[in-house]
C-alpha atoms as a PDB file:
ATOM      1  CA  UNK A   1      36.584  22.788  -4.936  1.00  0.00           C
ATOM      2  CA  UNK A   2      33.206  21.398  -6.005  1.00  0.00           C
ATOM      3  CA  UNK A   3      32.685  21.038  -9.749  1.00  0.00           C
ATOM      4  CA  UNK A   4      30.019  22.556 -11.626  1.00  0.00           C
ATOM      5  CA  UNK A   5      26.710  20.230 -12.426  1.00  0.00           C
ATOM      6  CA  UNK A   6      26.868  19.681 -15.918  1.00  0.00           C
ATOM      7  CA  UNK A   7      23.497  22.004 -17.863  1.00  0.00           C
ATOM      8  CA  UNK A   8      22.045  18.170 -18.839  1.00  0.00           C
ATOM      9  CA  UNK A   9      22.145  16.615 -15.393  1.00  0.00           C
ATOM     10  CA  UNK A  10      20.145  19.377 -14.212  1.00  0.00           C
ATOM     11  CA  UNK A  11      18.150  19.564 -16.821  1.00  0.00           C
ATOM     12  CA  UNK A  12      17.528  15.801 -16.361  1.00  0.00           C
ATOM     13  CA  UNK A  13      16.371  16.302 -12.628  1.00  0.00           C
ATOM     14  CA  UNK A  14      13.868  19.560 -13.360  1.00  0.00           C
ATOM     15  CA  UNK A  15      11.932  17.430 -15.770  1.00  0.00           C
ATOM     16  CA  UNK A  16      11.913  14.450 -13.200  1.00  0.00           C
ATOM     17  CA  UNK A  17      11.116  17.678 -10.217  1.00  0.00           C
ATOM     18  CA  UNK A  18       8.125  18.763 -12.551  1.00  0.00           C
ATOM     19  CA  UNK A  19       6.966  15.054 -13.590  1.00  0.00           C
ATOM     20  CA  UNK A  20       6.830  14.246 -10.003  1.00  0.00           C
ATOM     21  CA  UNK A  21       5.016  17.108  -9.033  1.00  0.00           C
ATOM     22  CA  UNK A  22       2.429  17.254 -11.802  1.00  0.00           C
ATOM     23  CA  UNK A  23       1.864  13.375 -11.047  1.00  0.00           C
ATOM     24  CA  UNK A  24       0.881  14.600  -7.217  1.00  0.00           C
ATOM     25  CA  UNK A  25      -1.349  17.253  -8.462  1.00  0.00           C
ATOM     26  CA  UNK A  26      -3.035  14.675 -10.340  1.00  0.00           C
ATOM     27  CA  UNK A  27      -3.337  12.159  -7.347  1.00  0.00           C
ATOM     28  CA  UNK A  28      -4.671  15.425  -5.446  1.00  0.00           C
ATOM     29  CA  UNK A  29      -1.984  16.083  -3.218  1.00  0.00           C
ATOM     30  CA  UNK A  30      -1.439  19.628  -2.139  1.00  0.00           C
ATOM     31  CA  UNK A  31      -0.187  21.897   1.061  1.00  0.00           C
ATOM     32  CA  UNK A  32      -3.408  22.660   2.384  1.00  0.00           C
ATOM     33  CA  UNK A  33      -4.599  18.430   2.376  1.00  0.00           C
ATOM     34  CA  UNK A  34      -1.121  17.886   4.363  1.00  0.00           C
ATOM     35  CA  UNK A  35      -2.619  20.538   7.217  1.00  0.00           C
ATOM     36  CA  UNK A  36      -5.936  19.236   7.095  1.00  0.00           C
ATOM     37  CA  UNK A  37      -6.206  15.569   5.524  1.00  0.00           C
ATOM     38  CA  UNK A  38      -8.965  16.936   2.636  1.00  0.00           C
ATOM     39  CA  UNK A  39      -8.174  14.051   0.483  1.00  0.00           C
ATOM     40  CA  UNK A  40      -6.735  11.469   3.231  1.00  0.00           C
ATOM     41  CA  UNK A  41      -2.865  12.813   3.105  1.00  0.00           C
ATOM     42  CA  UNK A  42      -2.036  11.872   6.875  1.00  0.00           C
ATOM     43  CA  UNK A  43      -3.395   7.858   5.934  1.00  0.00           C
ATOM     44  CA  UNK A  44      -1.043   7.816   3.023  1.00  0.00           C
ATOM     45  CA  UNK A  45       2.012   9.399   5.502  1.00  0.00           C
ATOM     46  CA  UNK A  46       0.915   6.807   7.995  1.00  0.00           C
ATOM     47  CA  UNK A  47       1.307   3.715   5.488  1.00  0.00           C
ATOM     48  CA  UNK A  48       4.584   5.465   4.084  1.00  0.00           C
ATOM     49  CA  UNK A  49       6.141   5.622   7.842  1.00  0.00           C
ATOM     50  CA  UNK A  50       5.197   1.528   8.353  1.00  0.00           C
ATOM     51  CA  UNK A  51       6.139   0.613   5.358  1.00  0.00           C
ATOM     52  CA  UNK A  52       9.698   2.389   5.921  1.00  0.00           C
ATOM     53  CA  UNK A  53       9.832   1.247   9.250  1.00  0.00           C
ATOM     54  CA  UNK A  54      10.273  -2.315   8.015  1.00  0.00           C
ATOM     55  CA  UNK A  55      14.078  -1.541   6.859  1.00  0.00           C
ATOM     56  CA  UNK A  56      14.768  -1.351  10.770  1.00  0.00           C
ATOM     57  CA  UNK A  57      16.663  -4.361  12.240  1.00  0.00           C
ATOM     58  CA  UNK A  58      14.661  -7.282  13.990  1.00  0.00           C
ATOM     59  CA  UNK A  59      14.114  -6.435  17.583  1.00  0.00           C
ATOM     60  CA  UNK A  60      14.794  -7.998  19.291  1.00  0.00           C
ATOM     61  CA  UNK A  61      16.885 -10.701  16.844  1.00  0.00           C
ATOM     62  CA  UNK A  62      15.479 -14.093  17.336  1.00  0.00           C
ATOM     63  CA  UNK A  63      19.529 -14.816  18.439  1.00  0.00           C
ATOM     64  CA  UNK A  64      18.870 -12.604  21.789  1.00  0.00           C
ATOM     65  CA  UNK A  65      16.044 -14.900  22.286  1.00  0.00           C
ATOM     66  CA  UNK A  66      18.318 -17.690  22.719  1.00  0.00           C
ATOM     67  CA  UNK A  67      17.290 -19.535  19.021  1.00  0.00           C
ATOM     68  CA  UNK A  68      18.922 -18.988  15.334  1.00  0.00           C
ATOM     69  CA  UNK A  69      15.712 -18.181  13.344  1.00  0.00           C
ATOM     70  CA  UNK A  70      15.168 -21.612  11.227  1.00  0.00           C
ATOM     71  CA  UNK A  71      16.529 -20.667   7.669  1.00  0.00           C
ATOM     72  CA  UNK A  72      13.343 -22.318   5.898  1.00  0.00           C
ATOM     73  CA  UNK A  73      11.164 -19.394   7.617  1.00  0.00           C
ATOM     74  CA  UNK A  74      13.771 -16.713   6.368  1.00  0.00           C
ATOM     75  CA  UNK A  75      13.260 -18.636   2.608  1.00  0.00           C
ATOM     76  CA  UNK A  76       9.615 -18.559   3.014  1.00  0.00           C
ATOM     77  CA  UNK A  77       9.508 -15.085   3.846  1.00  0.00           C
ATOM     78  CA  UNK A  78      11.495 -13.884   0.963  1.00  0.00           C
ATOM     79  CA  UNK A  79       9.311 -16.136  -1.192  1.00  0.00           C
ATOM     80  CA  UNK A  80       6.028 -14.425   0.432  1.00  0.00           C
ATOM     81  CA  UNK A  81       7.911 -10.681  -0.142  1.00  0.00           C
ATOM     82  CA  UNK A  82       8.673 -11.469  -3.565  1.00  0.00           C
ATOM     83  CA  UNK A  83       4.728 -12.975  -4.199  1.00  0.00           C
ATOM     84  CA  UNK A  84       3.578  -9.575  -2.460  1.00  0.00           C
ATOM     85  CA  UNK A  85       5.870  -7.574  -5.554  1.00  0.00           C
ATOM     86  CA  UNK A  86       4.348  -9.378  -7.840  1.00  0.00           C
ATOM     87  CA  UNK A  87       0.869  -9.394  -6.797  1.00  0.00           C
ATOM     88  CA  UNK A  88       0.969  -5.582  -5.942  1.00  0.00           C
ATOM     89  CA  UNK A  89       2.181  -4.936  -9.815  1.00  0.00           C
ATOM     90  CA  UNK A  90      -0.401  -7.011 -11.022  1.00  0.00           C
ATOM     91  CA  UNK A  91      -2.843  -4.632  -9.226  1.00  0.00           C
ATOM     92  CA  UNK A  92      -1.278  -1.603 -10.279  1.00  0.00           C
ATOM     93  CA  UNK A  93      -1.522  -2.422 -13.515  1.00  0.00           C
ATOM     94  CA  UNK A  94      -4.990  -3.503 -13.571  1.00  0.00           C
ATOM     95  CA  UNK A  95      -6.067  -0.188 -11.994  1.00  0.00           C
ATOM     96  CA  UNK A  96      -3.406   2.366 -14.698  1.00  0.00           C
ATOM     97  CA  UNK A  97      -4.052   5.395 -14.815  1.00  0.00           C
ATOM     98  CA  UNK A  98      -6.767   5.214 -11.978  1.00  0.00           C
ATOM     99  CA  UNK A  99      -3.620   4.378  -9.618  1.00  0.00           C
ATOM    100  CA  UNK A 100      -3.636   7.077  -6.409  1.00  0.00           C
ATOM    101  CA  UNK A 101      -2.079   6.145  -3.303  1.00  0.00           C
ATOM    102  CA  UNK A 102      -4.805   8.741  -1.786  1.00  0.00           C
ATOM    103  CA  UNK A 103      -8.036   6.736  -0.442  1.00  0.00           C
ATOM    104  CA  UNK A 104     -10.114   9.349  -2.620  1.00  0.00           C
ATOM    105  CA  UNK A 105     -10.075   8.202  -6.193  1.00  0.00           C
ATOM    106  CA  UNK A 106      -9.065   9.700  -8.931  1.00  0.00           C
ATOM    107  CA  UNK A 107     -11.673  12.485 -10.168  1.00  0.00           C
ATOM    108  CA  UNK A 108     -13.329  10.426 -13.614  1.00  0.00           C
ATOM    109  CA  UNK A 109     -11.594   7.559 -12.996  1.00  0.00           C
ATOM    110  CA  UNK A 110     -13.498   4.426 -13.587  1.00  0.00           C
ATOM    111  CA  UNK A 111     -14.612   1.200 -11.612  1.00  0.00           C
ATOM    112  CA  UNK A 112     -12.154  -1.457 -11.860  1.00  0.00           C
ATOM    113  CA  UNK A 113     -13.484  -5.044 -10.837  1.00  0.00           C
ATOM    114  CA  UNK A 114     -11.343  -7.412 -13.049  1.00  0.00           C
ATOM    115  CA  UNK A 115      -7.842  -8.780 -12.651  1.00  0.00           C
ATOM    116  CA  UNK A 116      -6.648  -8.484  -9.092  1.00  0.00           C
ATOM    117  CA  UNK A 117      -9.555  -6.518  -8.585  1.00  0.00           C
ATOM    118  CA  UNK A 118     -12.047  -9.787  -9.204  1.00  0.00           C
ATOM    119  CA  UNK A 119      -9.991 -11.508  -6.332  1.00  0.00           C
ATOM    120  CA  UNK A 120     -10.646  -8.809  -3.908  1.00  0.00           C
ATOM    121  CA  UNK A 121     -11.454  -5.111  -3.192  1.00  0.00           C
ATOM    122  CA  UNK A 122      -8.282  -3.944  -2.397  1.00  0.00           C
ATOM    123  CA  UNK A 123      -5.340  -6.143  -4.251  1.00  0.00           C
ATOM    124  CA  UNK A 124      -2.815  -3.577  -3.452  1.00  0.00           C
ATOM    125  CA  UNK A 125      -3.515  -2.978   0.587  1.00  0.00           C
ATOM    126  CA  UNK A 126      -3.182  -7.255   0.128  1.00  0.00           C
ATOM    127  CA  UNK A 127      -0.214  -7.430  -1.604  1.00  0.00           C
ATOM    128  CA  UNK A 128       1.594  -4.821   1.245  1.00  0.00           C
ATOM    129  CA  UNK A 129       0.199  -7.082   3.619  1.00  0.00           C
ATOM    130  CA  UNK A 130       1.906  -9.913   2.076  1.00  0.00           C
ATOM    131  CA  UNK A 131       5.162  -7.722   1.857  1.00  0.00           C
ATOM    132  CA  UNK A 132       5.192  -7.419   5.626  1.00  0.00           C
ATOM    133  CA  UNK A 133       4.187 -10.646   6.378  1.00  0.00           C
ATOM    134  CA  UNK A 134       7.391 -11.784   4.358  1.00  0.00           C
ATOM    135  CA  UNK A 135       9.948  -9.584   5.994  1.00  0.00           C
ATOM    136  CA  UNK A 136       8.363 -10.729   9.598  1.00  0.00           C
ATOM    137  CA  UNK A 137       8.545 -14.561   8.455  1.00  0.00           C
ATOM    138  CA  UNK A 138      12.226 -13.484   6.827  1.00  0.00           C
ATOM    139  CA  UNK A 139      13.454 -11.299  10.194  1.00  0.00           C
ATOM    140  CA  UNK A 140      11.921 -13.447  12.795  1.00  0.00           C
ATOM    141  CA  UNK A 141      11.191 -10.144  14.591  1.00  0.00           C
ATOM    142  CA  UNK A 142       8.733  -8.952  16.939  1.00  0.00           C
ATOM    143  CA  UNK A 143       8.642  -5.401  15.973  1.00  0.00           C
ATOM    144  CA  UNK A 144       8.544  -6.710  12.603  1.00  0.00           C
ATOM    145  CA  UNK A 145       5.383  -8.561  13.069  1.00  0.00           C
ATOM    146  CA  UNK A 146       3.603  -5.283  14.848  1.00  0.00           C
ATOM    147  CA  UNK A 147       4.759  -3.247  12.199  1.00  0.00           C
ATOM    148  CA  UNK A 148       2.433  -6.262   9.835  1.00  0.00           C
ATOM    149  CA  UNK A 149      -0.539  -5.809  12.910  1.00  0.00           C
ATOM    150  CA  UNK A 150      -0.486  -1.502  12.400  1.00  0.00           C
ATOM    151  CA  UNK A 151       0.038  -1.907   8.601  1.00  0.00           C
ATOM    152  CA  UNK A 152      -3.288  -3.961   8.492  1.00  0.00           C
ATOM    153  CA  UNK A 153      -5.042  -1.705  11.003  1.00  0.00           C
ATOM    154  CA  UNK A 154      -4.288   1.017   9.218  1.00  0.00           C
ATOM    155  CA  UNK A 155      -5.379   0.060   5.707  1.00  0.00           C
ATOM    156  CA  UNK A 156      -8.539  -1.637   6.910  1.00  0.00           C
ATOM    157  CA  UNK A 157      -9.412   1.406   8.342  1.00  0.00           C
ATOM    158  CA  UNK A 158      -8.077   3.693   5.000  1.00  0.00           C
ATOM    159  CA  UNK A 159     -10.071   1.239   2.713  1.00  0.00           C
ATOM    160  CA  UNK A 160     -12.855   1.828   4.647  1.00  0.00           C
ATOM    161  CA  UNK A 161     -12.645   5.780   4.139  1.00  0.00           C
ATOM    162  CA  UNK A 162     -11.912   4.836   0.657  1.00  0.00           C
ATOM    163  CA  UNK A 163     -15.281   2.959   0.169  1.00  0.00           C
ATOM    164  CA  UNK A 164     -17.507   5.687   0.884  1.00  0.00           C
ATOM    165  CA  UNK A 165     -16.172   7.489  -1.833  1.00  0.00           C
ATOM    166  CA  UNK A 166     -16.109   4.693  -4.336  1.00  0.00           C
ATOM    167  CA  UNK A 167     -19.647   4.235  -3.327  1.00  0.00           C
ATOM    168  CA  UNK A 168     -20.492   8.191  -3.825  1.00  0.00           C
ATOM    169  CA  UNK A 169     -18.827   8.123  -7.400  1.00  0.00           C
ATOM    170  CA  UNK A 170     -19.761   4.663  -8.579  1.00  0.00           C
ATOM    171  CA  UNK A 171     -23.256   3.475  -7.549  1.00  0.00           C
ATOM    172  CA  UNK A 172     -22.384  -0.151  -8.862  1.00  0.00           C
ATOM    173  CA  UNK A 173     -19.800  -0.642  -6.246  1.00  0.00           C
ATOM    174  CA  UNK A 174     -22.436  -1.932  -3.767  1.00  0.00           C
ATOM    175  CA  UNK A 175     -22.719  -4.699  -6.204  1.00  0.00           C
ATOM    176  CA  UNK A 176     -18.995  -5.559  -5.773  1.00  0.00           C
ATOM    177  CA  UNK A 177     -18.846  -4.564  -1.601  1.00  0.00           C
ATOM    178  CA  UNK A 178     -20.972  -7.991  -1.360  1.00  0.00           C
ATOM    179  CA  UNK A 179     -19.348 -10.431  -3.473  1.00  0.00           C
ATOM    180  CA  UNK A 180     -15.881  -9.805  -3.813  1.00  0.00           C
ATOM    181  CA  UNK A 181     -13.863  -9.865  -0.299  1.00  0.00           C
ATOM    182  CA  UNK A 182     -12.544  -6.241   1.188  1.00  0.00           C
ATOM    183  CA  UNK A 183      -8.996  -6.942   1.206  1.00  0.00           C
ATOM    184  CA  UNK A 184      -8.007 -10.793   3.069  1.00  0.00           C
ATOM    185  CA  UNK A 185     -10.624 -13.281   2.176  1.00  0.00           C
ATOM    186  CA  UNK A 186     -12.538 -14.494   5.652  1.00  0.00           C
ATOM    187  CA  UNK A 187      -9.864 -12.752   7.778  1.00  0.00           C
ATOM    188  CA  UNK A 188     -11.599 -10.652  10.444  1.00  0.00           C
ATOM    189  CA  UNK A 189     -11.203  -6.975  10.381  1.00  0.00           C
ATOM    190  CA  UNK A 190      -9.928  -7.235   6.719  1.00  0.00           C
ATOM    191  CA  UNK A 191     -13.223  -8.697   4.936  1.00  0.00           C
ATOM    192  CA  UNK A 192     -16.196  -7.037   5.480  1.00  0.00           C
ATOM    193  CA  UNK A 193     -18.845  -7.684   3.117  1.00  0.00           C
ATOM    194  CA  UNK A 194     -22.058  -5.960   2.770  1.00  0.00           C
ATOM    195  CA  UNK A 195     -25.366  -7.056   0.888  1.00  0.00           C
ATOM    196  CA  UNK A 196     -25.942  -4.467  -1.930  1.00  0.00           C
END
């Protein structure tokens, strides 16, 4: 027979249920943006399915292959995952409140150019970049390393959407669009600057 939930347990989850919900209202989620992408909902539940998708096993396992995956690449990679952790809180600190995993920014919200923002455009797309890299350096996998190819696909072309807007709300941004690189420094497809 299943006990009852104790009255503070669920009390506990409600407030967590409404602090969750009130923080997506916030960012701008709602029902109608999931059916028809108003504020960029089906880039976020693109990046969320990647980034997920990195907890599958290597495929195919570098041992299939016929070669043990050299443990200094498996250090290396859990080095670079950790640096991408770090580096992505860094960035979501700098940004606070403004923080929306929507590419349309938060309504009022303003510019942020310093801290990881001063090193480039889009610290936190780099630091998941970084992330994947490490667990297809640590994994030695080839699905692993597509999974890193769509990730950066994907959020060059999200940062992109998210651009416009900053340049709608902020007319300064221009300013920053030309000096400070997009989201990997000289990497093609993932810097693209533009003269204000």
């Amino acid at each position: 027979m299943a006990q009852a939930r104790h009255p503070t347990f669920i009390r506990s989850q409600r407030l967590m249920f409404n602090r969750l919900n009130e923080r997506l209202q916030q960012w701008g989620f709602s029902w109608e943006g999931l059916r028809d992408n108003r504020h960029g909902e089906w880039w976020v539940l693109a990046q969320m399915l990647l980034i997920f998708a990195h907890a599958l096993p290597p495929t195919p396992p570098p041992a299939v292959l016929g070669m043990p995956w050299p443990l200094v690449l498996c250090l290396i990679g859990g080095f670079t995952l950790v640096l991408g952790l770090v580096l992505a809180a860094q960035a979501a600190l700098n940004l606070g409140d403004s923080l929306t995993p929507l590419p349309e920014p938060m309504p009022g919200a303003p510019l942020v150019t310093v801290g990881a923002y001063a090193r480039c455009r889009h610290p936190l797309y780099q630091a998941l970049l970084i992330c994947s890299l490490g667990v297809a350096l640590a994994l030695g996998s080839l699905l692993h390393l597509s999974l890193l190819l769509a990730l950066a696909t994907l959020l060059s072309f999200k940062a992109r959407r998210e651009e416009h807007r900053l340049c709608v709300l902020h007319s300064d941004y221009a300013d920053s669009m030309g000096s400070t690189p997009a989201i990997v420094p000289l990497l093609p497809g993932l810097d693209w600057r533009v003269a204000p």
